[in-house]
Protein backbone atom coordinates (compact mmCIF):
# COMPACT_ATOMS: atom_id res chain seq x y z
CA UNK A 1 0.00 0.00 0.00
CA UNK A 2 1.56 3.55 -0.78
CA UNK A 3 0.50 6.76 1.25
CA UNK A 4 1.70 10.20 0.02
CA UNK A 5 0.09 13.65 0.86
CA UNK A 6 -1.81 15.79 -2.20
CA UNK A 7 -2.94 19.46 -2.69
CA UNK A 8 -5.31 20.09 -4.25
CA UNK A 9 -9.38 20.94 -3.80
CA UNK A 10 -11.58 17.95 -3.61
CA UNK A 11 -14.40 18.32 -5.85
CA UNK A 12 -11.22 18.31 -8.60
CA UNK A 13 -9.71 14.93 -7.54
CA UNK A 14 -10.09 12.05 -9.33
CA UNK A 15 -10.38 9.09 -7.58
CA UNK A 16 -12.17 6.40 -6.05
CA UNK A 17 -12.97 7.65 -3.14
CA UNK A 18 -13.01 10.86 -1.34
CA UNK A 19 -13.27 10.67 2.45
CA UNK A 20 -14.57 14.41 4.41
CA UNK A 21 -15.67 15.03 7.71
CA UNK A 22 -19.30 15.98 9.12
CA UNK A 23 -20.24 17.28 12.75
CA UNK A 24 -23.39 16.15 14.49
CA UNK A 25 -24.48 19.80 14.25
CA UNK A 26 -24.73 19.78 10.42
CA UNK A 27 -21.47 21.74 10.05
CA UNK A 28 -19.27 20.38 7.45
CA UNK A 29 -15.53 20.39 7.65
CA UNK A 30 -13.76 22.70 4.92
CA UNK A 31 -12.92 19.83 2.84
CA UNK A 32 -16.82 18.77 3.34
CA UNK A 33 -18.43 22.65 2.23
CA UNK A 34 -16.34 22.48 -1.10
CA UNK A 35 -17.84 19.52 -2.25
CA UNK A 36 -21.20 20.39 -0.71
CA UNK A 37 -20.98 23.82 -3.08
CA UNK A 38 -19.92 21.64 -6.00
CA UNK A 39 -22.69 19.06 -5.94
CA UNK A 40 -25.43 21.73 -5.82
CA UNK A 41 -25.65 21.57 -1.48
CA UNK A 42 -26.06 17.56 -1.70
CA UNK A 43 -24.13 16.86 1.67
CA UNK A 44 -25.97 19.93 3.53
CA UNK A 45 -29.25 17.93 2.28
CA UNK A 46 -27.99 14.43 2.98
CA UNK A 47 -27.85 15.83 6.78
CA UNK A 48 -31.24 17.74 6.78
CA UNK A 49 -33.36 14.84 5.66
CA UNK A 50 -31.76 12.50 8.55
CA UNK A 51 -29.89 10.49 6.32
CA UNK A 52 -26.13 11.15 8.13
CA UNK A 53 -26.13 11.56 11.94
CA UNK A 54 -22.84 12.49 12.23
CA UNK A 55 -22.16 10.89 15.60
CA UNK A 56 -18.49 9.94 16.22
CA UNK A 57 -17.66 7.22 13.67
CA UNK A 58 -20.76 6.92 11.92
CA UNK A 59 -20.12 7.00 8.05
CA UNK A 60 -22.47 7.16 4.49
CA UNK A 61 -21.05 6.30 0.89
CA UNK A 62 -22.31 8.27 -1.56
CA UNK A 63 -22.20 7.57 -5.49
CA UNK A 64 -21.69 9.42 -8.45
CA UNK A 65 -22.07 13.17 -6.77
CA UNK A 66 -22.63 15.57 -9.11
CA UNK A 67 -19.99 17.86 -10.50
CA UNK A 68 -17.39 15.52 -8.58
CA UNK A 69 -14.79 13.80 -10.47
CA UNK A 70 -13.94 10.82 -8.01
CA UNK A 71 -16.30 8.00 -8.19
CA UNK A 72 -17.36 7.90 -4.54
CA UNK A 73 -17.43 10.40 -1.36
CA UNK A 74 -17.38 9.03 2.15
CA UNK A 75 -18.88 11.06 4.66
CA UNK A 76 -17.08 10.79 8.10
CA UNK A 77 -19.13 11.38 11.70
CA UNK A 78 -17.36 13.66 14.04
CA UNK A 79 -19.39 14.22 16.81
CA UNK A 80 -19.59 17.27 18.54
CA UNK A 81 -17.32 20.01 17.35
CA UNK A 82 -16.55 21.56 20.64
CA UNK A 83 -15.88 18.17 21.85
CA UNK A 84 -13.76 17.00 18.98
CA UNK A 85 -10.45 15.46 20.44
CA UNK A 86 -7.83 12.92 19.78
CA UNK A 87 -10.17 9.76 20.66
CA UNK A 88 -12.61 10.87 18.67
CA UNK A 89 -10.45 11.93 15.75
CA UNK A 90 -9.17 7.66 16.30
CA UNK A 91 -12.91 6.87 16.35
CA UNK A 92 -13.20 8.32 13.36
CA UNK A 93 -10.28 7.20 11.20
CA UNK A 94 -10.69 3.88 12.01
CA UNK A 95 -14.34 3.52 10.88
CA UNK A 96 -13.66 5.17 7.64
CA UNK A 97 -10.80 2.78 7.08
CA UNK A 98 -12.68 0.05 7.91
CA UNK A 99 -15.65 1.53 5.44
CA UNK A 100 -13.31 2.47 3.00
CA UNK A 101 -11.68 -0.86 2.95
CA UNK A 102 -14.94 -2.92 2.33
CA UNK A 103 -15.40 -0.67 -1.15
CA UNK A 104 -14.16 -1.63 -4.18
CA UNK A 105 -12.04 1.81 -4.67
CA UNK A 106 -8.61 1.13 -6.12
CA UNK A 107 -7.36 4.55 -4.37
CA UNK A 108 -8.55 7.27 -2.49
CA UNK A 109 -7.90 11.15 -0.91
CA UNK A 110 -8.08 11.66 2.71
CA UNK A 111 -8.97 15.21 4.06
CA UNK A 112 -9.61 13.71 7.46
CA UNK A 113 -5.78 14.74 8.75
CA UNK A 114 -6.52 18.83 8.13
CA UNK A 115 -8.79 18.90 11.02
CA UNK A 116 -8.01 20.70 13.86
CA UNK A 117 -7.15 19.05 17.40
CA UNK A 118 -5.64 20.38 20.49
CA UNK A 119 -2.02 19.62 20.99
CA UNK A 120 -1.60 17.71 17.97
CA UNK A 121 -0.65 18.27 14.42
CA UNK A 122 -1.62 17.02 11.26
CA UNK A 123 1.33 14.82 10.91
CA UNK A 124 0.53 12.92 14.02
CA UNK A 125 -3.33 13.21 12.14
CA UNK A 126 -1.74 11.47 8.91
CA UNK A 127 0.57 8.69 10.93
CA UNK A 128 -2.73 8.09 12.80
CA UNK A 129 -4.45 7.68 9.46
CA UNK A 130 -1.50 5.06 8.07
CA UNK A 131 -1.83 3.12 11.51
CA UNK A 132 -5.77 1.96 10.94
CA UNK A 133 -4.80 1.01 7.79
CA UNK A 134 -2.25 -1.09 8.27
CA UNK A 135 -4.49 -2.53 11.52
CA UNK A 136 -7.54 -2.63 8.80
CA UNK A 137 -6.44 -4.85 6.41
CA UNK A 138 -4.89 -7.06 8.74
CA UNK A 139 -5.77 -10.63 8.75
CA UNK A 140 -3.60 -13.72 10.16
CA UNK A 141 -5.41 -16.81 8.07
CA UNK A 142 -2.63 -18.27 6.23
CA UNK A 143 -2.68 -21.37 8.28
CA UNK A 144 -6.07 -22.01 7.31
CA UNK A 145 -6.78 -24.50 4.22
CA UNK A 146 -8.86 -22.14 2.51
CA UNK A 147 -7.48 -18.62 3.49
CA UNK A 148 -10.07 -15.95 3.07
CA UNK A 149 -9.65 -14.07 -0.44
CA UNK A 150 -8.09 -10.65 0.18
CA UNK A 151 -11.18 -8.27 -0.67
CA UNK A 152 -8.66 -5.29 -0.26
CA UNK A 153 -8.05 -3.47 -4.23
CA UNK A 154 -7.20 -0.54 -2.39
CA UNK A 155 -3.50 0.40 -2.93
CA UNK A 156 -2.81 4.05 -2.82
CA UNK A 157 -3.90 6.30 -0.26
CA UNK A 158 -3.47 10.17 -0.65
CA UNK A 159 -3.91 13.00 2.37
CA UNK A 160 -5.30 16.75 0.67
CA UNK A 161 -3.84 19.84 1.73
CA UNK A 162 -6.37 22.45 0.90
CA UNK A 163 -3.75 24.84 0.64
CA UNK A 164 0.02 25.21 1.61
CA UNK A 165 2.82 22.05 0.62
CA UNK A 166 3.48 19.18 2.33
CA UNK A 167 5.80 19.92 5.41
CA UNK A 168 9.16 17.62 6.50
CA UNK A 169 7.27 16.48 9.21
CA UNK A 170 3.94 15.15 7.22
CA UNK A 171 6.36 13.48 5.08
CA UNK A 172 8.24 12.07 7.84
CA UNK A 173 5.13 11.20 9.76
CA UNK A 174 4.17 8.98 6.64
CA UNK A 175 7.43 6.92 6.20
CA UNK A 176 7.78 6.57 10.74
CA UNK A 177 4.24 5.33 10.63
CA UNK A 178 4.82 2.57 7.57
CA UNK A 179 7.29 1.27 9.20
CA UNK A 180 5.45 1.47 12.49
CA UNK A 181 3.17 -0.40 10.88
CA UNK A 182 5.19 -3.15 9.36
CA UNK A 183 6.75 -3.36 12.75
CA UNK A 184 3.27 -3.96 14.09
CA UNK A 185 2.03 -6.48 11.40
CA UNK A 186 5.44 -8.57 12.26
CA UNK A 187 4.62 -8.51 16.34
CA UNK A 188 0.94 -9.68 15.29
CA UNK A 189 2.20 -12.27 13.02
CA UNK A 190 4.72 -14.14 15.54
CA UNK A 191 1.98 -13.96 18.56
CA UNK A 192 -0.66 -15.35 16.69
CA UNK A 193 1.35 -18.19 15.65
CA UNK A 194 0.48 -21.79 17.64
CA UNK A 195 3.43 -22.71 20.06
CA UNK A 196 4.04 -25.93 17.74
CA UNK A 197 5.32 -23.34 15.16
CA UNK A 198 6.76 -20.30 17.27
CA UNK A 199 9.18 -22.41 19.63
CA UNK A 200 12.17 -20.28 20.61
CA UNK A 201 14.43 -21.39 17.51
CA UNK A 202 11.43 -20.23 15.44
CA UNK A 203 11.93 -16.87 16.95
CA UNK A 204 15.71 -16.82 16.95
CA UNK A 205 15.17 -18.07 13.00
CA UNK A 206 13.27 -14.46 12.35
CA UNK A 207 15.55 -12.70 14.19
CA UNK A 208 18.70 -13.70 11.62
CA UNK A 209 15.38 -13.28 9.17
CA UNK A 210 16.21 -9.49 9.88
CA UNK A 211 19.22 -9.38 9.97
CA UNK A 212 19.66 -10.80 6.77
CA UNK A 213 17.26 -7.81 5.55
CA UNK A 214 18.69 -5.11 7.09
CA UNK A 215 22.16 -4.60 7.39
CA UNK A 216 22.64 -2.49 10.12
CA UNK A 217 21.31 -5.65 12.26
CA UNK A 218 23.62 -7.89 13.68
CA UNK A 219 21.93 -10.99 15.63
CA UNK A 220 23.71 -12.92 17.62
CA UNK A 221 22.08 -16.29 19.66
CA UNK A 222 23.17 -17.82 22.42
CA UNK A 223 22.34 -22.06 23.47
CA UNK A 224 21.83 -23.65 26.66
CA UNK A 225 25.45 -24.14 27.11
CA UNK A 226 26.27 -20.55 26.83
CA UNK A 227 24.13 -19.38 29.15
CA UNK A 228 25.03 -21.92 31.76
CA UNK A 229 28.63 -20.60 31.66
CA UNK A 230 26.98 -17.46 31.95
CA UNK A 231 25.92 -18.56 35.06
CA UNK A 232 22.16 -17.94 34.00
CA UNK A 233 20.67 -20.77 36.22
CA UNK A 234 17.23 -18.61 36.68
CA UNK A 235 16.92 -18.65 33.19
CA UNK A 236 17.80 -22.31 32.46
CA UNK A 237 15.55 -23.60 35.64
CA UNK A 238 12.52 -22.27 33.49
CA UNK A 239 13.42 -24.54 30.85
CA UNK A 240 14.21 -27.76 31.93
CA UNK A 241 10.99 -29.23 31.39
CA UNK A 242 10.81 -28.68 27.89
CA UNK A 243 12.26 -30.52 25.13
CA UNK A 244 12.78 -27.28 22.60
CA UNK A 245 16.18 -25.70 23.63
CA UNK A 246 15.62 -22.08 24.86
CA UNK A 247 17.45 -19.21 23.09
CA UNK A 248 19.16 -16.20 24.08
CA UNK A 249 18.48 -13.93 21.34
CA UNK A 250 20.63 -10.39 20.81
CA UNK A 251 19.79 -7.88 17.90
CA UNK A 252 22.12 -4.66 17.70
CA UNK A 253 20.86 -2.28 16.20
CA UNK A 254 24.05 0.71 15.27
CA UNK A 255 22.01 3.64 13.56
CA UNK A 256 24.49 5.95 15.08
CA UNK A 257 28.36 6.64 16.40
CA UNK A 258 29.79 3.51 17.92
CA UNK A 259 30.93 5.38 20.76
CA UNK A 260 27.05 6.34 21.13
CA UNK A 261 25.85 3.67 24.09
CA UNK A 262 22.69 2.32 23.17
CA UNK A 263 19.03 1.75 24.46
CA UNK A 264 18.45 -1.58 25.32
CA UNK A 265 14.92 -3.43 25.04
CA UNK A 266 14.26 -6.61 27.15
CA UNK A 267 11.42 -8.86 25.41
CA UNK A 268 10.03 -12.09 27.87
CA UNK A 269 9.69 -14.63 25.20
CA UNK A 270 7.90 -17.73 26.68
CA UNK A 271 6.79 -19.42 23.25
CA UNK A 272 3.82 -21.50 25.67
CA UNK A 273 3.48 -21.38 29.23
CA UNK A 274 1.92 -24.39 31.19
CA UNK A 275 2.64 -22.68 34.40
CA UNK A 276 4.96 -26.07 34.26
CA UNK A 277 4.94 -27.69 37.55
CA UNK A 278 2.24 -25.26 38.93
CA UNK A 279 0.13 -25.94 36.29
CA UNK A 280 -2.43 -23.23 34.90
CA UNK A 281 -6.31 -24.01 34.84
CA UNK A 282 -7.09 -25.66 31.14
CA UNK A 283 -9.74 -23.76 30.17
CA UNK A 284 -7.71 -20.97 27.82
CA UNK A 285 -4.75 -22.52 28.24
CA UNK A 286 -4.25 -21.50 24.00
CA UNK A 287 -4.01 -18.22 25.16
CA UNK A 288 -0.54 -18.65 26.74
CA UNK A 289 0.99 -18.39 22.92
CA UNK A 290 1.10 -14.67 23.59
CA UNK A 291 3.16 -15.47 26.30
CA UNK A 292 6.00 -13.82 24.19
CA UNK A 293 4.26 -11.37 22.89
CA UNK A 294 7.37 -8.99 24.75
CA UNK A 295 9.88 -10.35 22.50
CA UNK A 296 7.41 -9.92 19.51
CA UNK A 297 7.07 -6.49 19.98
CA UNK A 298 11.14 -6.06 20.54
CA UNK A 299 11.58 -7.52 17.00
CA UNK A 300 8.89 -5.57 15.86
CA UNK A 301 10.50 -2.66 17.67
CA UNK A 302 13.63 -3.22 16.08
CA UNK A 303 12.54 -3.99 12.20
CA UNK A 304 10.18 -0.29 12.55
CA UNK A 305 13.54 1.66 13.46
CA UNK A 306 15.82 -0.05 10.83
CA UNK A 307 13.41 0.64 7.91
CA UNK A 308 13.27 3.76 9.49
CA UNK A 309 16.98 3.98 9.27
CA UNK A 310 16.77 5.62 12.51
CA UNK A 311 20.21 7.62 13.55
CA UNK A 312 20.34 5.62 17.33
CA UNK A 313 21.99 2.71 18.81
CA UNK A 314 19.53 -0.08 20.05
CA UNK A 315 20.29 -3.84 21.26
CA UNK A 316 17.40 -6.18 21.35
CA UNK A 317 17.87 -9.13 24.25
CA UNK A 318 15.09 -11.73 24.34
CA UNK A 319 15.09 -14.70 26.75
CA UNK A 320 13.22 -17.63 25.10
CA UNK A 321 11.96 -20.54 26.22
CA UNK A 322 8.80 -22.50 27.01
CA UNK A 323 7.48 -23.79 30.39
CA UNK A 324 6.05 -27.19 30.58
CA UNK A 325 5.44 -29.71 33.07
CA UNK A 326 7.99 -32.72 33.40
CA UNK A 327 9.60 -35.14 35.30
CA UNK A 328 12.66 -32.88 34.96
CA UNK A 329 10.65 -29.83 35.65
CA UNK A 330 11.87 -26.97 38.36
CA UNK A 331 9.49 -27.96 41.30
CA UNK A 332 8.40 -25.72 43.97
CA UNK A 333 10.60 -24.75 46.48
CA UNK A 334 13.45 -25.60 44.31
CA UNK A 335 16.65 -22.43 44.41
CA UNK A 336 18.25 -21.12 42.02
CA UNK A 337 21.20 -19.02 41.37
CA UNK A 338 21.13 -16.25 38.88
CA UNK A 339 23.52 -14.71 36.99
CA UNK A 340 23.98 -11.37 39.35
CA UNK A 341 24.84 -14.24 41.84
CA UNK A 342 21.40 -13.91 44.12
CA UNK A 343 19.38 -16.86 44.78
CA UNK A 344 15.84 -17.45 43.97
CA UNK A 345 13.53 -19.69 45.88
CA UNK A 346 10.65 -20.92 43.72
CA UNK A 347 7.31 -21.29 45.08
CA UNK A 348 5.45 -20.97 41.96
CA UNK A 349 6.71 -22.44 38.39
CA UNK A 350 3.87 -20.17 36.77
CA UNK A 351 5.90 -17.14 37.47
CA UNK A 352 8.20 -17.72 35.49
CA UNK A 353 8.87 -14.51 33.53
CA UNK A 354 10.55 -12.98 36.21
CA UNK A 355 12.85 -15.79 36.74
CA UNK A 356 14.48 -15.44 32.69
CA UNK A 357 14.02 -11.90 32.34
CA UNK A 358 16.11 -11.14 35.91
CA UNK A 359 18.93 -13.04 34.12
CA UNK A 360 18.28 -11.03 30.82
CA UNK A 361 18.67 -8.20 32.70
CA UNK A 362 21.73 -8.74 34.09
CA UNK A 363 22.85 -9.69 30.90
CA UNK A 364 21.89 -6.05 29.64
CA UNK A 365 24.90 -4.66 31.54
CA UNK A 366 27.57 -5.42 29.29
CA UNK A 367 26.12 -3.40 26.83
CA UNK A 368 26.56 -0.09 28.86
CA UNK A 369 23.12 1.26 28.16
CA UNK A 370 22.16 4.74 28.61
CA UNK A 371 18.39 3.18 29.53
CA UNK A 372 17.26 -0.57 29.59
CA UNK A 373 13.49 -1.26 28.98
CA UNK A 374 11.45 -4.78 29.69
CA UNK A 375 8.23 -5.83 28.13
CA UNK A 376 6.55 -8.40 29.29
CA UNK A 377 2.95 -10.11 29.80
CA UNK A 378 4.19 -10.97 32.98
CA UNK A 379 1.00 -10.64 35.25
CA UNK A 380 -2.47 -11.19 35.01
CA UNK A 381 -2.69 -8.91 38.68
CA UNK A 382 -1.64 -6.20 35.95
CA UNK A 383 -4.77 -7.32 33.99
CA UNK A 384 -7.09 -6.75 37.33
CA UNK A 385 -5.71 -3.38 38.00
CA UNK A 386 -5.40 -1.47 34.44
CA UNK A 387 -7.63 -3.81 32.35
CA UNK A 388 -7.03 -4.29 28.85
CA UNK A 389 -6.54 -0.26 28.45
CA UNK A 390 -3.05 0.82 29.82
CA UNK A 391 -0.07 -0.80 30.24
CA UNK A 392 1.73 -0.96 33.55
CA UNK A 393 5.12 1.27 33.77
CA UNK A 394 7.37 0.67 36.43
CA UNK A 395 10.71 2.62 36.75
CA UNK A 396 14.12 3.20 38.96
CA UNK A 397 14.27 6.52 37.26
CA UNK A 398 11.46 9.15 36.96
CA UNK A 399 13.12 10.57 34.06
CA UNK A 400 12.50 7.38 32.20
CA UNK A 401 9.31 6.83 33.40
CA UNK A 402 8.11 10.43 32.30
CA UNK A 403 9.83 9.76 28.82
CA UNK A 404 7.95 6.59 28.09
CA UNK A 405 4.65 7.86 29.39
CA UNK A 406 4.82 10.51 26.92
CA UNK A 407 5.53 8.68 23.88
CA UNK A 408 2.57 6.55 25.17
CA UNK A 409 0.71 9.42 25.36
CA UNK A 410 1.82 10.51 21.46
CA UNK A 411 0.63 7.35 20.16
CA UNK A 412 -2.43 6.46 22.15
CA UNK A 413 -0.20 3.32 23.11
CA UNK A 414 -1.21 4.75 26.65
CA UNK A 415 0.67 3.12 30.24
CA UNK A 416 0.15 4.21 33.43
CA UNK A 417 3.12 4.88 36.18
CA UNK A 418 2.77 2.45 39.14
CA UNK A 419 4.51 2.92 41.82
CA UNK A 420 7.56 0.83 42.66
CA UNK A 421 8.33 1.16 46.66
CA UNK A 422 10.69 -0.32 49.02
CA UNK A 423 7.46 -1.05 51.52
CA UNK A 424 6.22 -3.63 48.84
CA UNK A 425 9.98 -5.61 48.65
CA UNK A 426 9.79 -7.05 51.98
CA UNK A 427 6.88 -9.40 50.42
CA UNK A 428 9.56 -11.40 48.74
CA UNK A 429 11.32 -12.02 51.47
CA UNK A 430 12.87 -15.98 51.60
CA UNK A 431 13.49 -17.79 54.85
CA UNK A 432 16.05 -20.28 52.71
CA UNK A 433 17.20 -17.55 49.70
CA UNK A 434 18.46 -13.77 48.85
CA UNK A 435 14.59 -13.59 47.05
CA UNK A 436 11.39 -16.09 46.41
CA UNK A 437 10.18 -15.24 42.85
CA UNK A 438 6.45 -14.56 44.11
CA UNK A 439 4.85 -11.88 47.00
CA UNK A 440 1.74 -13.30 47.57
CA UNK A 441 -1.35 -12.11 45.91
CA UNK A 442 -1.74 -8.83 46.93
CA UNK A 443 0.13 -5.96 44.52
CA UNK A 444 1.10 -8.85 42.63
CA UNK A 445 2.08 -6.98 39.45
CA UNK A 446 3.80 -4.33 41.76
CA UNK A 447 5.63 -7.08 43.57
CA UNK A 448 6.88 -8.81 40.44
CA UNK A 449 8.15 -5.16 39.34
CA UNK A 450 10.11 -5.36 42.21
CA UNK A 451 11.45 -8.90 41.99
CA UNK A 452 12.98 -7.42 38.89
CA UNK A 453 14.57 -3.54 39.97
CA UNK A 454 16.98 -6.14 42.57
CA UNK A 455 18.95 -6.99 39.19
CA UNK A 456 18.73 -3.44 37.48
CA UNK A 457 20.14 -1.59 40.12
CA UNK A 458 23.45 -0.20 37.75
CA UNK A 459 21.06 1.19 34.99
CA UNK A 460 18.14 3.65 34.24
CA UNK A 461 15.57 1.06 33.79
CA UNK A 462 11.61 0.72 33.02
CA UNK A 463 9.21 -2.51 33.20
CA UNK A 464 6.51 -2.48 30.90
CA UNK A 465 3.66 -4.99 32.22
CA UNK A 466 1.61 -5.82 28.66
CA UNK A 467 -0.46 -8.32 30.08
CA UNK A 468 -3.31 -6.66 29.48
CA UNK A 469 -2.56 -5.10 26.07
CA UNK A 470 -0.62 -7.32 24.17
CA UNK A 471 -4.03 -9.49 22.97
CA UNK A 472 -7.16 -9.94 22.43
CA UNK A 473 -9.53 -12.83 23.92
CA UNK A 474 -13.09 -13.63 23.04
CA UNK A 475 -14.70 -12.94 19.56
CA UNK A 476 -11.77 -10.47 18.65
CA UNK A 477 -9.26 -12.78 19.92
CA UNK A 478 -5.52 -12.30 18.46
CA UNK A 479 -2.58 -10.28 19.28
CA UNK A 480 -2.77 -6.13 19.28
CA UNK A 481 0.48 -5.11 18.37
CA UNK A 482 1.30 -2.84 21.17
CA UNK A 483 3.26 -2.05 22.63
CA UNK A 484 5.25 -0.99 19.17
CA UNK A 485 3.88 2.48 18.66
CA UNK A 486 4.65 3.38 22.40
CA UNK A 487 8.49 1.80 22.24
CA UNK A 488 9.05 3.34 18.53
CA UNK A 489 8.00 6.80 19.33
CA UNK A 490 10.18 7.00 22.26
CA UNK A 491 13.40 5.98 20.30
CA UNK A 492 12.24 8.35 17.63
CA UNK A 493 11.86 11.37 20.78
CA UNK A 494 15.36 9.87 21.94
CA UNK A 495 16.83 11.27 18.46
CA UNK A 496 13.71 14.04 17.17
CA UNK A 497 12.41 15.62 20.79
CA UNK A 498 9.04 16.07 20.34
């Protein structure tokens, strides 16, 4: 699909479809009153006899307007014009892509972008606009023996100016969001994949994949015998019940100076998790594919900011593994030593993100980052607490903290800063080890945070919880995507400050 921005009028452009805005009040958008004048006040009839609402998201096609050149003009609700804001702008966009989509147009001009929102622009309008498109015309059915025809003929996509050129930052905002999107398809892709296709060597396999594609990727993966003389025993205990090896994946990413240290993202990449010895309930059990839905969205991560040739240094670590019951399972009660030397009591096998991420971690130290980052659907206490809205953000460093917020904020990739006291560590206290890996159910998500800021004490670091956002379950079921938007606009701020 190809985006590019246009000036021009609309009642002159030829195409198959023209998509304008509409207010619940009657009041057409600029873009909407020159075609309205054109077409002999069509659109300000249209509204007067009922037929368009305008409420947020609501849409009408109309055919062959008069005095129109392009075959079709979709009409776009916007709700209330005093209340127009950056949801409903999202509302909006989305439901004419997904209108748009199910037409038979071959291309189209989008004048949605020119409206005007508080505090943002209409290049974050237009990246907006690429976004829902790519998450339109997504599907994942190419396991299926009969995968669903691609309706789509849609393959250009223009944004009108009324008036003035196309700025470096439109342009820009079309090119970040493309490969934002690409990113995003990628992260969707690997978690909707079954665990008997996406074991770890499946994701170490894409991550040379990448490397092969871009050169300024450089992979490297580490076996089960590297990490034990690594000393990575909280890694390897997740593992042992599993026949597929697990994987210690490392992308570096050098966009910049080599002297330049680099941001380093942490993905949890448990291809299926049992719970292993503490088993999990069976009843959506399939669900724990998107256990690894944090290394996903590092690759994806990583793939947006190469096509984006972005001028940063960024390493990629993912721990992989899968976590299954077995004779030769980690039991409960069983310690551990990790690689920063502390030892873990076990009393659950079901939390077992912490266990390879805290090694992953430590790990992330050699690279002398200026920030680490660690996403991960680590707890379903997360899920109880922020639903399947916000992501959790834990930090050592406000700084940090305030920095990802805001890109989260840019993107609508939204997480929300829980708070990461010393009064909470003393529920992992061990009466046998330096740490047990769980604190009991209450603040479980906050607890887990904290089972992880004991091994990223040298380093600004973050935690981002995705449990909630990472997927989808009932009829909608499938992986989201996120959070790619939220980590690629922050390396993006890192280099362009907002």
């Amino acid at each position: 699909m190809e985006f590019s921005i246009k000036l021009g009028s609309p009642e002159k452009q030829r195409s198959g479809c023209l998509m304008v805005g509409i207010f619940v009040d009657g009041n057409l958008t600029d873009a909407a009153q020159k075609i309205d004048k054109a077409a002999n006040n069509m659109l300000s009839g249209i509204f007067a006899q009922g037929d368009m609402s305008g409420k947020v998201g609501s849409t009408l096609l109309l055919h062959n307007v008069p005095n129109i050149l392009s075959e079709r003009v979709l009409l776009v609700g916007l709700g209330k014009r005093d209340e127009f804001t950056a949801r409903q702008y999202l509302d909006s966009i989305r439901s004419a892509m997904r209108t748009l989509f199910a037409t038979g147009s071959k291309d189209a001009v989008c004048y949605l972008p020119e409206l005007p929102l508080t505090n943002r622009d209409s290049a974050w309008c237009i990246s907006q606009a690429v976004l829902a498109a790519f998450d339109t015309t997504y599907r994942f059915d190419h396991l299926k023996s009969k995968a669903e025809k691609n309706k789509h003929t849609l393959c250009k996509i223009q944004f009108g100016l009324l008036s003035g050129k196309p700025t470096a930052k439109q342009n820009a905002s079309i090119t970040q969001a493309a490969a934002v999107g690409q990113g995003m398809k990628l992260t969707k892709d690997l978690g909707n994949l079954p665990g008997n296709i996406c074991t770890p060597s499946y994701l170490a396999q894409q991550a040379l994949n990448l490397a092969k594609s871009h050169k300024s990727l450089k992979v490297t993966v580490l076996e089960e015998k590297d990490m034990q003389k690594l000393g990575m025993g909280s890694l390897l205990s997740v593992t042992r019940g599993s026949d597929e090896p697990a994987k210690l994946i490392t992308l570096e990413y050098r966009g910049a100076d080599k002297k330049q240290k680099p941001v380093v993202l942490v993905g949890k990449g448990v291809t299926f998790d049992t719970g292993g010895i503490s088993l999990k309930p069976g009843a959506e059990m399939d669900e724990m594919k998107y256990d690894m839905c944090g290394a996903a969205s590092v690759l994806g991560t990583l793939q947006a900011i190469a096509e984006i040739g972005l001028k940063l240094n960024v390493v990629g670590i993912i721990p992989t593994c899968e976590n299954m019951p077995s004779g030769s399972a980690t039991k409960p009660g069983d310690i551990v030593t990790s690689m920063s030397g502390q030892t873990i009591e076990i009393l659950n096998t079901d939390a077992e993100g912490r266990l390879i991420l805290c090694d992953a971690l430590t790990y992330a130290a050699k690279f002398e980052p200026t920030s680490v980052i660690d996403i991960a659907t680590l707890t379903g206490a997360c899920v109880i607490a922020l639903g399947h809205v916000a992501s959790g953000l834990y930090s050592n460093q406000d700084t940090l903290a305030q920095e990802l917020l805001a890109a989260g904020e840019q993107t609508y990739d939204r997480a929300w800063h829980m708070p990461l006291w010393d009064e909470y560590q003393p529920q992992l206290d061990s009466n046998f080890a330096d740490i047990q890996n769980i604190g009991g159910r209450a603040g479980g998500s906050i607890t887990a945070a904290c089972f992880l800021s004991r091994f990223t004490k040298d380093y600004r670091w973050a935690h981002l919880d995705i449990a909630g956002t990472a997927w989808k379950s009932g009829k909608e079921k499938g992986a989201t995507g996120r959070p790619v938007t939220l980590l690629a606009q922050y390396l993006i701020n890192c280099v362009q400050p907002d």
